[in-house]
Protein backbone atom coordinates (compact mmCIF):
# COMPACT_ATOMS: atom_id res chain seq x y z
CA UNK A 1 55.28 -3.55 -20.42
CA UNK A 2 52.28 -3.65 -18.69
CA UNK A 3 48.80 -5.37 -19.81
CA UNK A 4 45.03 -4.25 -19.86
CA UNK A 5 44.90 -6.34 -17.33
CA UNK A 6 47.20 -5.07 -14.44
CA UNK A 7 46.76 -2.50 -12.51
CA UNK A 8 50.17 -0.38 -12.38
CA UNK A 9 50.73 0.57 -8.76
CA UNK A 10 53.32 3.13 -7.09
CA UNK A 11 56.18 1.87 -5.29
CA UNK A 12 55.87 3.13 -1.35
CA UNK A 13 56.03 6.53 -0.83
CA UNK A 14 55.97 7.49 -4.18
CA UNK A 15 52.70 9.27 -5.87
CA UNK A 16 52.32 10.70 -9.06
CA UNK A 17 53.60 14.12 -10.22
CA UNK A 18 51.39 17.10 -10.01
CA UNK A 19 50.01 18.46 -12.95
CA UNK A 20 52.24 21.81 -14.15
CA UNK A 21 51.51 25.00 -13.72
CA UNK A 22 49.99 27.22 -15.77
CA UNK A 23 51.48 28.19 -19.18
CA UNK A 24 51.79 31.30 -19.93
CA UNK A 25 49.47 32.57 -22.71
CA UNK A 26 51.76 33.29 -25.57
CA UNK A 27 54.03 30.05 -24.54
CA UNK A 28 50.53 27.64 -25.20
CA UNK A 29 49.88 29.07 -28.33
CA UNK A 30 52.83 28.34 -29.49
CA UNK A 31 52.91 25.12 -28.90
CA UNK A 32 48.72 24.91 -30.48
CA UNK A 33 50.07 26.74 -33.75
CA UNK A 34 52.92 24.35 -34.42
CA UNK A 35 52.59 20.90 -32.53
CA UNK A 36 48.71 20.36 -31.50
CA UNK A 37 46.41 22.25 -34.38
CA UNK A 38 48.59 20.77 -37.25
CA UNK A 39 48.35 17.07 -35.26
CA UNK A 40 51.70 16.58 -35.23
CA UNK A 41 52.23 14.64 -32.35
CA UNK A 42 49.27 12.33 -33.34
CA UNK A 43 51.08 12.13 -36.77
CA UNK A 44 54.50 11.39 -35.16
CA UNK A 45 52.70 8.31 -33.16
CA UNK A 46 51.20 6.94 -36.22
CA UNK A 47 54.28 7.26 -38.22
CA UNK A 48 56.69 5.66 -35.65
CA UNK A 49 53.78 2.62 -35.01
CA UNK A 50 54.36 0.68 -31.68
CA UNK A 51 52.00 2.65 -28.97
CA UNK A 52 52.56 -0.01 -26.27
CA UNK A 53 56.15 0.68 -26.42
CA UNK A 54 56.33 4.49 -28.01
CA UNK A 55 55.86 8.02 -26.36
CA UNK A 56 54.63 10.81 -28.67
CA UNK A 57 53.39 13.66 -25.52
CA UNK A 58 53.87 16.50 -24.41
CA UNK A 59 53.05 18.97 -21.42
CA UNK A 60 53.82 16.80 -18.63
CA UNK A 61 56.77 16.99 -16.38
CA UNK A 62 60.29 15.02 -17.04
CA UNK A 63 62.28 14.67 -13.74
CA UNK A 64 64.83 11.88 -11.95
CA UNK A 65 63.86 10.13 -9.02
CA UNK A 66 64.47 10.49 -6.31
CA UNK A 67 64.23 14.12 -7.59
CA UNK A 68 67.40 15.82 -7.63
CA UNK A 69 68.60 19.99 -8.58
CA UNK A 70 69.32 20.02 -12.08
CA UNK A 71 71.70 22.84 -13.00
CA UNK A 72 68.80 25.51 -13.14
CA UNK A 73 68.06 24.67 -9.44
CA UNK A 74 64.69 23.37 -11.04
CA UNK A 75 63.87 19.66 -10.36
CA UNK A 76 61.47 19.15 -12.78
CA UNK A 77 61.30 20.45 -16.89
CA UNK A 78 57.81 20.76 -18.76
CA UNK A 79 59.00 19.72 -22.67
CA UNK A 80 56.84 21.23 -25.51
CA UNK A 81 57.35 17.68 -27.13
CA UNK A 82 58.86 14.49 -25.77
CA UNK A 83 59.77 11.03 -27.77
CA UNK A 84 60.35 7.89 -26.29
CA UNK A 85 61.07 4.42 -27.26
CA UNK A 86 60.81 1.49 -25.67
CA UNK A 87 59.27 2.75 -22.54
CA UNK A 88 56.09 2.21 -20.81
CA UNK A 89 53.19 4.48 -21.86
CA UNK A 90 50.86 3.35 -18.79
CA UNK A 91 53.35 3.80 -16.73
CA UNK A 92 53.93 7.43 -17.72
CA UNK A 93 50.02 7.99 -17.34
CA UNK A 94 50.15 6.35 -13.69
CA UNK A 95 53.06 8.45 -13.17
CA UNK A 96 51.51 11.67 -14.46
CA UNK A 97 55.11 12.51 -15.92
CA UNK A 98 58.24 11.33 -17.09
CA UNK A 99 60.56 9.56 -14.10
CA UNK A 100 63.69 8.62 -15.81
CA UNK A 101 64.48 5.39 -13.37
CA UNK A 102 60.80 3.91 -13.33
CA UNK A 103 60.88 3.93 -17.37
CA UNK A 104 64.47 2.74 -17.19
CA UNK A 105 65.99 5.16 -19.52
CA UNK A 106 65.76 8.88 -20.73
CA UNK A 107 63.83 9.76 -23.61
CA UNK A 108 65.24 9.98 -27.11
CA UNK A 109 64.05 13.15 -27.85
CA UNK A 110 62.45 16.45 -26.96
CA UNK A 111 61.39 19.81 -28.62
CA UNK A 112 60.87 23.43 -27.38
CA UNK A 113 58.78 25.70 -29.52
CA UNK A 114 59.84 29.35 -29.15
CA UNK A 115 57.60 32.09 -27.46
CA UNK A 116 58.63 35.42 -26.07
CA UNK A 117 58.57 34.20 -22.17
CA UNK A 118 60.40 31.45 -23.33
CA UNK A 119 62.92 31.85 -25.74
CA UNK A 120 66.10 32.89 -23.36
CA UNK A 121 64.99 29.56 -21.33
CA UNK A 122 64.72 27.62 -23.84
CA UNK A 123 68.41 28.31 -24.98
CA UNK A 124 70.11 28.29 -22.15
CA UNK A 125 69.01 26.65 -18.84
CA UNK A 126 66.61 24.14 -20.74
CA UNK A 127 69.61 23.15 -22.77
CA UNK A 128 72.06 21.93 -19.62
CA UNK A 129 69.19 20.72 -17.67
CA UNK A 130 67.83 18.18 -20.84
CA UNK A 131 71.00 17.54 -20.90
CA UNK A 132 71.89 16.45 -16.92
CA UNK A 133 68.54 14.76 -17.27
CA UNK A 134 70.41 12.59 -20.56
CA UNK A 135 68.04 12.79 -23.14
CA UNK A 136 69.64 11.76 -26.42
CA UNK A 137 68.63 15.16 -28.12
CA UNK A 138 67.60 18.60 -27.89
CA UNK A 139 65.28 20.14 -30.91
CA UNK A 140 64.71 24.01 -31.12
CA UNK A 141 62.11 25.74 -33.18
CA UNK A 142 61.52 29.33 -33.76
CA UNK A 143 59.15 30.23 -36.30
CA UNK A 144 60.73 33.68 -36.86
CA UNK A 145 64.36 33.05 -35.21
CA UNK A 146 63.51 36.19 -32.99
CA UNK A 147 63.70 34.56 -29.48
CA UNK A 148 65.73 31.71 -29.78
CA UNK A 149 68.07 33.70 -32.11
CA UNK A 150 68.08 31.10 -34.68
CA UNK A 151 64.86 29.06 -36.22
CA UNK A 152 66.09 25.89 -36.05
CA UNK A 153 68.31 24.27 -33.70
CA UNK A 154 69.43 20.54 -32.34
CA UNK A 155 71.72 19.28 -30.49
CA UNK A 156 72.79 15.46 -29.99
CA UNK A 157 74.29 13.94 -26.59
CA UNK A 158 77.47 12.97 -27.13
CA UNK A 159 79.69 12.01 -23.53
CA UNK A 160 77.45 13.78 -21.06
CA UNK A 161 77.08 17.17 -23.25
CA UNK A 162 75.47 19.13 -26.17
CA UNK A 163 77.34 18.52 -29.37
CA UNK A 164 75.34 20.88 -32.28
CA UNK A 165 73.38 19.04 -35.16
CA UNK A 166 74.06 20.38 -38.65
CA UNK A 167 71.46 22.89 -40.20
CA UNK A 168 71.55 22.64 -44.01
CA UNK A 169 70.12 25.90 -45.87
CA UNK A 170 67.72 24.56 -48.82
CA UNK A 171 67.97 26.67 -52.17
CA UNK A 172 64.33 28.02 -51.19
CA UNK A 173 65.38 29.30 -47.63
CA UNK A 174 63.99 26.43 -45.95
CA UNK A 175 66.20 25.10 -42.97
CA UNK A 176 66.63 21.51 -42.11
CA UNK A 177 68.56 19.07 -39.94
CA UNK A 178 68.78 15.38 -39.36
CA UNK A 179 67.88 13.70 -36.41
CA UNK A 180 69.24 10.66 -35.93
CA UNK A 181 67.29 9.88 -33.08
CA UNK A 182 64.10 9.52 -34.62
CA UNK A 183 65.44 8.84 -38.28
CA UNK A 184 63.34 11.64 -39.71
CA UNK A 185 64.22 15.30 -41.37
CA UNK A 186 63.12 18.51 -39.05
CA UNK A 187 62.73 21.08 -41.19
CA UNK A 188 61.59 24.95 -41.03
CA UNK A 189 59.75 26.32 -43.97
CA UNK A 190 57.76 29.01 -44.27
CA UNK A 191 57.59 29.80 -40.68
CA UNK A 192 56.27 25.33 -40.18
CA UNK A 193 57.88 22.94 -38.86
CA UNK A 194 58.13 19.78 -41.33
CA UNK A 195 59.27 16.20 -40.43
CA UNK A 196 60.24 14.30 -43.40
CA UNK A 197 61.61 10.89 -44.21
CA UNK A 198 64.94 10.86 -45.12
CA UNK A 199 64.53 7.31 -47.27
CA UNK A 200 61.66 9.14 -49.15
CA UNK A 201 62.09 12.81 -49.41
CA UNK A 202 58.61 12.70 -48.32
CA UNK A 203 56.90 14.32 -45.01
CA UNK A 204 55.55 11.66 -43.00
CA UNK A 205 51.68 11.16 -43.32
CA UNK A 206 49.29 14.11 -42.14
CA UNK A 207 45.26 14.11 -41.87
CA UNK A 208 45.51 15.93 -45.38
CA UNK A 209 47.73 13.28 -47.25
CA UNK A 210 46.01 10.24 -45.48
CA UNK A 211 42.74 12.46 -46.97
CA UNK A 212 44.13 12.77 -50.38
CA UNK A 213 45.32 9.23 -50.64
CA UNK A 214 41.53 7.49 -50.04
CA UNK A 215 40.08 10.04 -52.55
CA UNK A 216 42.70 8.94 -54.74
CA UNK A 217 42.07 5.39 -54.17
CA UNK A 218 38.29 5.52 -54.15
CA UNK A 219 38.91 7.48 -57.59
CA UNK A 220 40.80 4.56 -59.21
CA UNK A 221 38.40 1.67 -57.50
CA UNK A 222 35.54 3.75 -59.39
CA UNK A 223 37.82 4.07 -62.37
CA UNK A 224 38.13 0.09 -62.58
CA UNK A 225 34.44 -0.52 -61.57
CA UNK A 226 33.90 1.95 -64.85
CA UNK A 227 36.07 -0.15 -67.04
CA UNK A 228 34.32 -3.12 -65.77
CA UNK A 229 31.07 -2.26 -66.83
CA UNK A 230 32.12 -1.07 -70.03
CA UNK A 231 34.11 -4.39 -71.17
CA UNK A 232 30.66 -6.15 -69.60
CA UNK A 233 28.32 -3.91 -72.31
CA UNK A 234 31.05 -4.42 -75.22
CA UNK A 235 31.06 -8.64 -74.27
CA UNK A 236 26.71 -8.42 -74.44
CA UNK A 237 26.75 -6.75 -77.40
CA UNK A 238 29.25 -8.52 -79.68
CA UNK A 239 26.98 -11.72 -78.29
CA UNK A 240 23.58 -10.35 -78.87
């Protein structure tokens, strides 16, 4: 891992990736409606801790180097989401991109949120090229199953290919599966995606419970600072 103090330079003949291209429209608000509006990728970096050594990003390109024709004929993918442990965030911004031999590994974990100009790639191409590019697992969300033909999907790397995660059906519709990856629940309800810890039952922090916890707090500090006061007036008075 690299310090604030050195400066990460490219090995010769190697220069950063270019940015993507262009999303289409209905693919980038997609991934605003689910991922960015709610914060869940900033919520996913606080829960997991470690920033020096953890990925939480998305939008950038994941490729091999030197790069090589995944099974697509593309060299390059463009995840909607993309977790990564025990790699080198600097390096990744130096590297504008994911490049599975400079971070030393492939990354545990990566999402695609469904769209209408997606939702064929994202089932089929995107699913043997994550997997030639050996990340651990595949995630697949579709807020109304129409273009991925399901509305929640993973799959887990097991010997080089795509073994399915199970999808449990909660008694109030809501989908859910288990990865192991990142030791959370991903769940579908109500058209949301939901990650939840499976120790807890709970979802993991979000602006509105970290909100509702330092109201609650601040309540009870007041609330003893009341009861304070009061045993100070009862004390004066049985004395006076």
């Amino acid at each position: 891992m690299t310090t604030a103090d050195t400066k990460i330079t490219h090995p010769p003949g190697r220069l950063p990736l270019p940015d993507p291209p262009e999303r289409e429209s209905d693919e980038k608000m997609s991934t605003v409606d689910h991922l960015h509006q709610p914060g869940n990728t900033h919520h996913l970096l606080r829960h997991f801790g470690n920033p020096d050594t953890t990925l939480v990003t998305a939008e950038r390109f994941i490729t091999m180097m030197p790069e090589r024709r995944l099974p697509s004929g593309h060299t390059r993918r463009v995840p909607d989401l993309l977790i990564a442990f025990d790699v080198d965030p600097e390096l990744y911004q130096a590297d504008n991109g994911y490049i599975v031999q400079a971070q030393g590994k492939s990354p545990d974990f990566v999402l695609e949120v469904a769209s209408r100009s997606t939702g064929n790639e994202d089932t089929g191409p995107k699913r043997d090229d994550y997997a030639a590019l050996g990340i651990l697992e595949y995630w697949r969300f579709d807020p109304t199953g129409e273009f991925h033909g399901t509305k929640l999907a993973g799959d887990r790397l097991v010997d080089g290919m795509y073994q399915p995660v199970l999808i449990d059906e909660l008694t109030d519709g809501s989908l859910q599966g288990y990865s192991a990856a990142l030791n959370l629940i991903l769940r579908w309800e109500q058209g949301q995606l939901g990650w939840y810890d499976p120790e807890t039952e709970q979802h993991i922090a979000t602006f509105d419970t970290e909100r509702e916890r330092r109201i609650a707090a601040e309540a009870r500090a007041e609330a003893a600072e009341a009861r304070i006061r009061e045993l100070e007036q009862r004390l004066q008075q049985r004395d006076s």
